[in-house]
PDB file of N, CA and C in Angstrom:
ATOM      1  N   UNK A   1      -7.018   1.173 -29.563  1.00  0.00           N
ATOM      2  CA  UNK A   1      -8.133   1.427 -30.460  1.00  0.00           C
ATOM      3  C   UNK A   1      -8.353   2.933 -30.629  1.00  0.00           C
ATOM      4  N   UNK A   2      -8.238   3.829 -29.665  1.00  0.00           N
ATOM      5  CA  UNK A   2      -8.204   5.519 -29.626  1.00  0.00           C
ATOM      6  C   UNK A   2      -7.384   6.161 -30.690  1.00  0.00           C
ATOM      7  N   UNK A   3      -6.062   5.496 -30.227  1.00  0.00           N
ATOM      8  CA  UNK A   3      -5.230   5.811 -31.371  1.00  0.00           C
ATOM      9  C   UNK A   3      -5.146   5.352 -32.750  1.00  0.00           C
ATOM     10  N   UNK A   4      -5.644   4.506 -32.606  1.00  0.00           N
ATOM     11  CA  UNK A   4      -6.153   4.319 -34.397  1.00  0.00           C
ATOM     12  C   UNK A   4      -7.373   4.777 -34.728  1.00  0.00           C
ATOM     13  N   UNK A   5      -8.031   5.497 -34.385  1.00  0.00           N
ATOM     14  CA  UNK A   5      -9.165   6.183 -34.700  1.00  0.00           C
ATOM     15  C   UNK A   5      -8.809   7.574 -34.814  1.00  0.00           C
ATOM     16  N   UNK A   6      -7.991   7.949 -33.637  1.00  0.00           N
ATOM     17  CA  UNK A   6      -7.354   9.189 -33.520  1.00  0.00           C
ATOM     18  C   UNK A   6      -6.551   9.733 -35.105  1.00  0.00           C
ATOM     19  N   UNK A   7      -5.769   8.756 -34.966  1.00  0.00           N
ATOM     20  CA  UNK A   7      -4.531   9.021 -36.166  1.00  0.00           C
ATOM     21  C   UNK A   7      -5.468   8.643 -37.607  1.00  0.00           C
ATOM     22  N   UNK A   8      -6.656   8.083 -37.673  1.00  0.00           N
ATOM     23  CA  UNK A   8      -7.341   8.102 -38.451  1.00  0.00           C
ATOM     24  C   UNK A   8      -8.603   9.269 -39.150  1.00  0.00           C
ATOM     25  N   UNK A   9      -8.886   9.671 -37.910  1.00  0.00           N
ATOM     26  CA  UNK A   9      -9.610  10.940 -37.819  1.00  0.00           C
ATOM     27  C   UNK A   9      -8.761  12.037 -38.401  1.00  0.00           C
ATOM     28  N   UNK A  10      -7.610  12.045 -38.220  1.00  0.00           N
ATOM     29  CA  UNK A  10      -6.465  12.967 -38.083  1.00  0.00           C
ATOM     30  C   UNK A  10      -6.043  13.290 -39.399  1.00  0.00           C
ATOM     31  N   UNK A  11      -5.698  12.146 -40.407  1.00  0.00           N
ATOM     32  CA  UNK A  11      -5.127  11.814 -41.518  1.00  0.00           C
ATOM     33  C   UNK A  11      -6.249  12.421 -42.024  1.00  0.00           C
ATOM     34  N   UNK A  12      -7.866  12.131 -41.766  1.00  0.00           N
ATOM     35  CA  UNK A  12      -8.530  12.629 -42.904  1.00  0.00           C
ATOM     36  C   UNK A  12      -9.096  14.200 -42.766  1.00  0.00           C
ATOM     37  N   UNK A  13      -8.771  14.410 -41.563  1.00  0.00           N
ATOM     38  CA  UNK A  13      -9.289  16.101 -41.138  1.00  0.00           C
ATOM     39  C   UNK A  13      -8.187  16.857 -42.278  1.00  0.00           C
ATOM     40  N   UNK A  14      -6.759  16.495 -42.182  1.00  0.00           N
ATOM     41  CA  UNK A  14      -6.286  17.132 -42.894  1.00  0.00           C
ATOM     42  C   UNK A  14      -6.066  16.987 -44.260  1.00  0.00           C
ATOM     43  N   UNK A  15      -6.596  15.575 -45.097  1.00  0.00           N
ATOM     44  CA  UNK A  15      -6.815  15.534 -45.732  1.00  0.00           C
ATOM     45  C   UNK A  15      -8.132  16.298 -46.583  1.00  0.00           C
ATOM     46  N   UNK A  16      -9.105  16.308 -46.086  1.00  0.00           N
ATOM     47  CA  UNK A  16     -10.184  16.804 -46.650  1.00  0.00           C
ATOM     48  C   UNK A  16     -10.270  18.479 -46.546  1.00  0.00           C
ATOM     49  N   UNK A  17      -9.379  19.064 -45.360  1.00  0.00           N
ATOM     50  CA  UNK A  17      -9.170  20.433 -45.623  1.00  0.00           C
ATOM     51  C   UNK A  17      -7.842  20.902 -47.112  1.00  0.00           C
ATOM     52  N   UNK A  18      -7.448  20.169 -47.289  1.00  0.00           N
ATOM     53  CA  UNK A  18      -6.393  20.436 -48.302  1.00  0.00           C
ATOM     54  C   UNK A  18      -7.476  20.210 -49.081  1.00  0.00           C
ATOM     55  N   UNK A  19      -8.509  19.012 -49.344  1.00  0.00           N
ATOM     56  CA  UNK A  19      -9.223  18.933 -50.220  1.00  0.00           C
ATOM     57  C   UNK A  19     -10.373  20.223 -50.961  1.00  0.00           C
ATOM     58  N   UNK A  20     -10.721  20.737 -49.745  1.00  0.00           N
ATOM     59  CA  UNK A  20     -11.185  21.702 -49.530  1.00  0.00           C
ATOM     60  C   UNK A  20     -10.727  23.327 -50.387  1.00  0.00           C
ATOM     61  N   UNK A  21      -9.358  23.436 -49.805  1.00  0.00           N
ATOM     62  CA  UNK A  21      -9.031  24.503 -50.354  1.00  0.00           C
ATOM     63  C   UNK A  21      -8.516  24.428 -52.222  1.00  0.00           C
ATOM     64  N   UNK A  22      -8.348  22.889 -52.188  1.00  0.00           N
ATOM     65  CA  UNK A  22      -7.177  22.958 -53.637  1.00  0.00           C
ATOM     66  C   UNK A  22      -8.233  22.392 -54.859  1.00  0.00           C
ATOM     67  N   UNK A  23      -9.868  22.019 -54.828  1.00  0.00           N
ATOM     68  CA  UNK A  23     -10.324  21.496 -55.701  1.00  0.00           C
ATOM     69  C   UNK A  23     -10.846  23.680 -56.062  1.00  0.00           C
ATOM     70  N   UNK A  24     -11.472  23.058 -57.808  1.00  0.00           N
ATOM     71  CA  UNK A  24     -12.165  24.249 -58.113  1.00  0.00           C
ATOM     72  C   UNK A  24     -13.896  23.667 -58.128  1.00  0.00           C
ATOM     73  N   UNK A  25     -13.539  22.823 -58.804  1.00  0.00           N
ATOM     74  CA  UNK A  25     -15.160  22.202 -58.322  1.00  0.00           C
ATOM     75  C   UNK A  25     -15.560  22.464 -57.064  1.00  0.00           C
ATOM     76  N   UNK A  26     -17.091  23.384 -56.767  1.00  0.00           N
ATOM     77  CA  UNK A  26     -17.125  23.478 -55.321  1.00  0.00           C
ATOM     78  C   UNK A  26     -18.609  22.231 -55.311  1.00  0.00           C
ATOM     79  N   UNK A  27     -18.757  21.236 -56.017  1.00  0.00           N
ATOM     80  CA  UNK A  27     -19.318  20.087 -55.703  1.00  0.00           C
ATOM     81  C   UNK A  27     -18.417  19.399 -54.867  1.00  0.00           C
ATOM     82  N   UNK A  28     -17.197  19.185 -55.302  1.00  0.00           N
ATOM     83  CA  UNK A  28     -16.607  18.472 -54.244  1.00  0.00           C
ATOM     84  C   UNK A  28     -15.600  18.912 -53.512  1.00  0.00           C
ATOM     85  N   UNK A  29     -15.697  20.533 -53.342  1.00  0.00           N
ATOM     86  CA  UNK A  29     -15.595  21.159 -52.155  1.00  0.00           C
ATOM     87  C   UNK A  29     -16.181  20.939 -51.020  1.00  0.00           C
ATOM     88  N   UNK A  30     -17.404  20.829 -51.268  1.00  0.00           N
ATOM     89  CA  UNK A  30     -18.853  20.486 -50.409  1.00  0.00           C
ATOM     90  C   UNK A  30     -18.582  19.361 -50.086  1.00  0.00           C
ATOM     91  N   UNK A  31     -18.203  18.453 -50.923  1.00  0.00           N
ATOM     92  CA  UNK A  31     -17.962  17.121 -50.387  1.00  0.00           C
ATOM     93  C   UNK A  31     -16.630  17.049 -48.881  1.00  0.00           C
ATOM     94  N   UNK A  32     -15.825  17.839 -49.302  1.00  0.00           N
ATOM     95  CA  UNK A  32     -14.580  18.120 -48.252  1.00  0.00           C
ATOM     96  C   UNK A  32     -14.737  18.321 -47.656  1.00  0.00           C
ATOM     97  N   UNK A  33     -15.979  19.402 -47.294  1.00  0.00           N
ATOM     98  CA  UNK A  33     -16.462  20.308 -46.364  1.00  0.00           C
ATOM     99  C   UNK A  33     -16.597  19.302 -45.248  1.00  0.00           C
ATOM    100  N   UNK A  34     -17.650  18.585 -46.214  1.00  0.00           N
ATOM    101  CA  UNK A  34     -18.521  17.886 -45.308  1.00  0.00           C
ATOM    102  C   UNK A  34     -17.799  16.483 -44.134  1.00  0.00           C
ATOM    103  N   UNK A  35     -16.838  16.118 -45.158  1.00  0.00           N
ATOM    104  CA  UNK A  35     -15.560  15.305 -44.422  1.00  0.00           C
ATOM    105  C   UNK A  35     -15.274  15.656 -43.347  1.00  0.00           C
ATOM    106  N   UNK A  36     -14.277  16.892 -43.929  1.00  0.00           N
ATOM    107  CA  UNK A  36     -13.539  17.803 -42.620  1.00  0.00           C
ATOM    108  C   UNK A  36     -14.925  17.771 -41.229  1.00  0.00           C
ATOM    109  N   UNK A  37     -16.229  17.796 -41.286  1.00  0.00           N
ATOM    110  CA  UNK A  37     -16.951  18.569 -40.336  1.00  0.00           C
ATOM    111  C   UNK A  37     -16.657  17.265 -39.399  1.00  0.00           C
ATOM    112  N   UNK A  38     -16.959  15.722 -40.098  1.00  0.00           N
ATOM    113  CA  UNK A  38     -17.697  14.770 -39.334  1.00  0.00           C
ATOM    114  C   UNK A  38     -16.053  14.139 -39.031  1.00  0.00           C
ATOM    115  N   UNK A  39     -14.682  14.371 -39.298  1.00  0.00           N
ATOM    116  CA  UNK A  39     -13.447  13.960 -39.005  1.00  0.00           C
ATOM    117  C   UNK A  39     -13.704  14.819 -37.605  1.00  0.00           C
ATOM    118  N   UNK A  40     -13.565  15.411 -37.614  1.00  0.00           N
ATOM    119  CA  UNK A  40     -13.297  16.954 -36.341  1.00  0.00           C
ATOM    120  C   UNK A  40     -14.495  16.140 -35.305  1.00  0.00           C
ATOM    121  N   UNK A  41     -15.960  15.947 -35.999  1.00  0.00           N
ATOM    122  CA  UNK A  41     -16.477  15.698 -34.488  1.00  0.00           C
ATOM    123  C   UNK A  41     -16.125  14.334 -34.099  1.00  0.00           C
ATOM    124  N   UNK A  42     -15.476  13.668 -34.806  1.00  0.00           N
ATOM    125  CA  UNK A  42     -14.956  12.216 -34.104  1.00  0.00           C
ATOM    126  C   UNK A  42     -14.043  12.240 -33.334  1.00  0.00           C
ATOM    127  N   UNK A  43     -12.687  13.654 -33.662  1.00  0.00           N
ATOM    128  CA  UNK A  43     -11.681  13.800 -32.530  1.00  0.00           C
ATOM    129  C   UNK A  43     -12.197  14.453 -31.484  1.00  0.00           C
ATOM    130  N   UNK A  44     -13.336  15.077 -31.929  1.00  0.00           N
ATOM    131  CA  UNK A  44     -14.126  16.169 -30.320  1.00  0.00           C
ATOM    132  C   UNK A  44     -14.639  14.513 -29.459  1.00  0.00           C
ATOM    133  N   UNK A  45     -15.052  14.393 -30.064  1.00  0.00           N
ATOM    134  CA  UNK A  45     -15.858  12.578 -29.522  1.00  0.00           C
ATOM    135  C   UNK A  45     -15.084  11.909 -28.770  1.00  0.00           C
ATOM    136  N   UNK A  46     -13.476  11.742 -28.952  1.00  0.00           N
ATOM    137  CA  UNK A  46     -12.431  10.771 -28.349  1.00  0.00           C
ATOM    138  C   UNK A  46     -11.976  11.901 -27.432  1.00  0.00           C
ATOM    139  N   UNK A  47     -11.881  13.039 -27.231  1.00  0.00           N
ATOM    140  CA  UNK A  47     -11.705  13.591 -26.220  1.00  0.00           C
ATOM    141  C   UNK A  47     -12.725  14.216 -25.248  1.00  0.00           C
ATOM    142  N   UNK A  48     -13.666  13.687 -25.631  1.00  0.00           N
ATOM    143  CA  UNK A  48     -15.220  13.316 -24.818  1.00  0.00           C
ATOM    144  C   UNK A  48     -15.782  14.605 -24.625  1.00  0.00           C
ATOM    145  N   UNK A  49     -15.647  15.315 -26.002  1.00  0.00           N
ATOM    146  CA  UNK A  49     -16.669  16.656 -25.832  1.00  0.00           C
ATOM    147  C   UNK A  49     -17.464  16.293 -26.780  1.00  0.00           C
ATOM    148  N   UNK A  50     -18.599  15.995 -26.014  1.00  0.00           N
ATOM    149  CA  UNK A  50     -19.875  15.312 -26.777  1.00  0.00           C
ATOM    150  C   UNK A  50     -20.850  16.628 -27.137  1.00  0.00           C
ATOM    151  N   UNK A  51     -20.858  17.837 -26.587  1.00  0.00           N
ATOM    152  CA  UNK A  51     -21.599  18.923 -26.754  1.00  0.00           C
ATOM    153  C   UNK A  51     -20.683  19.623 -28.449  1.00  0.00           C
ATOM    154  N   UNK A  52     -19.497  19.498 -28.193  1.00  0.00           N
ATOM    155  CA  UNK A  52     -18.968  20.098 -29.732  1.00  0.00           C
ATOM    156  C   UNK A  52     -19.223  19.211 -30.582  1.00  0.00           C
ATOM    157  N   UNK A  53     -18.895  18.372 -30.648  1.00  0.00           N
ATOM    158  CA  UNK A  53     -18.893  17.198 -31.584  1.00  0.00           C
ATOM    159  C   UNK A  53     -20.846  16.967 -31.886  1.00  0.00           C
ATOM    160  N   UNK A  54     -21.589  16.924 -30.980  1.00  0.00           N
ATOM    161  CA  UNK A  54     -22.780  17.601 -31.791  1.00  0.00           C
ATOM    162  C   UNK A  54     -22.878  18.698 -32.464  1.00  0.00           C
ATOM    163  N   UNK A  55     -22.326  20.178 -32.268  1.00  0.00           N
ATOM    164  CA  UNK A  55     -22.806  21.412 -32.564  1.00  0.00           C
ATOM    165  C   UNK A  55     -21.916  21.143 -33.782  1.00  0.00           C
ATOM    166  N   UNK A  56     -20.900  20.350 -33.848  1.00  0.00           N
ATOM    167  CA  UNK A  56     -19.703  20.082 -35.671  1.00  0.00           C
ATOM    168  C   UNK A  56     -21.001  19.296 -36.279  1.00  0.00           C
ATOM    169  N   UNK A  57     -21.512  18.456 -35.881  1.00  0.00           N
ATOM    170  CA  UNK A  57     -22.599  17.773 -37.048  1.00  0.00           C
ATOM    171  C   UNK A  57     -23.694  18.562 -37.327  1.00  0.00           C
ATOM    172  N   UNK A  58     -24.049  19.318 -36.307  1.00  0.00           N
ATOM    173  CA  UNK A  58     -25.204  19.775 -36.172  1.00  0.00           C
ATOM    174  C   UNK A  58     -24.858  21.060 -37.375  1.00  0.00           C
ATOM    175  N   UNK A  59     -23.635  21.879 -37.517  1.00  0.00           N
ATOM    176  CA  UNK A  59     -23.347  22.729 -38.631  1.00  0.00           C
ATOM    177  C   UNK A  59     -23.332  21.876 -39.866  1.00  0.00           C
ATOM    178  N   UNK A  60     -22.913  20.752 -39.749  1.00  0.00           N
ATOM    179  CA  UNK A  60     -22.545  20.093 -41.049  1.00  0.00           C
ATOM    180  C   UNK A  60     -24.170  20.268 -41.621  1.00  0.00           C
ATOM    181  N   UNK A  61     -24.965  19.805 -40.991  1.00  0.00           N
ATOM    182  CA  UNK A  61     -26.456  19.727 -40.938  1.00  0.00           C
ATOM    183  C   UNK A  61     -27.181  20.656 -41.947  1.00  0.00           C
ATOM    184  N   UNK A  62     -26.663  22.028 -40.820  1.00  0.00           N
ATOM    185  CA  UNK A  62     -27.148  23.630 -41.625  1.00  0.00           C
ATOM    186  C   UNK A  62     -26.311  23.853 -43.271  1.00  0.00           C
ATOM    187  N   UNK A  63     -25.096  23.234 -42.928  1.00  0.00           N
ATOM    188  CA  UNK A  63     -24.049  23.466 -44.611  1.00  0.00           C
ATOM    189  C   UNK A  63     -24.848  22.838 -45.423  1.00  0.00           C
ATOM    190  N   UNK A  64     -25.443  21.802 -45.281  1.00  0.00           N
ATOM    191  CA  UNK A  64     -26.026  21.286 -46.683  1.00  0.00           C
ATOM    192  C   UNK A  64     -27.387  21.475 -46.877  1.00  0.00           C
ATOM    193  N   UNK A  65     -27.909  22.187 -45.606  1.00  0.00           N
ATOM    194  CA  UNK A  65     -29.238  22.336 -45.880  1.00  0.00           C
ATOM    195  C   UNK A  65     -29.172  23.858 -46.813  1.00  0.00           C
ATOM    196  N   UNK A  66     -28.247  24.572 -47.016  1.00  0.00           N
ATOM    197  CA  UNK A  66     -27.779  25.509 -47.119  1.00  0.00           C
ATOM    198  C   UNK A  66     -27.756  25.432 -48.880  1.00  0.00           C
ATOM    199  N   UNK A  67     -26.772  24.143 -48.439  1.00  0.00           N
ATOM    200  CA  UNK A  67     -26.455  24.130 -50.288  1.00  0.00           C
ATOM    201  C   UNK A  67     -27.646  23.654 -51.457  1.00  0.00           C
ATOM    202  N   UNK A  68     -28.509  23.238 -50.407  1.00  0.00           N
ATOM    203  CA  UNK A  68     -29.765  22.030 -51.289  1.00  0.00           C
ATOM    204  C   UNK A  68     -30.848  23.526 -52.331  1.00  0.00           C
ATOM    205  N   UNK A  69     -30.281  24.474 -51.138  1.00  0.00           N
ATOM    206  CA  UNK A  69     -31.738  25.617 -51.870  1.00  0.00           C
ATOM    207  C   UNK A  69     -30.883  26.538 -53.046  1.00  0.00           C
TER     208      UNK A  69
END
């Protein structure tokens, strides 16, 4: 089950950073952004760093509170 979450987490971290760099729309840049943050704290999560994997959501948090103003 790790490893399919793993290799799932995985597929989309690097998916959504390609997403990231290659759209011009930065609406759904933001959207990538926001992917990439919560992929990353799910692999911090399976390797049981529960303090990063908060402080990755917890930025994701500040990014959009960021973008709203």
């Amino acid at each position: 089950m790790d490893l399919v979450v793993f290799f799932l987490a995985s597929v989309a971290a690097i998916a959504s950073a390609v997403a990231l760099v290659v759209q011009r729309n930065p609406f759904i840049s933001a959207l990538a952004l926001l992917g990439n943050l919560v992929s990353l704290a799910a692999l911090m999560l399976l390797l049981e760093a529960q303090f990063v994997a908060a402080a990755q959501v917890r930025s994701e948090e500040h990014t959009s509170e960021l973008q709203s103003h």
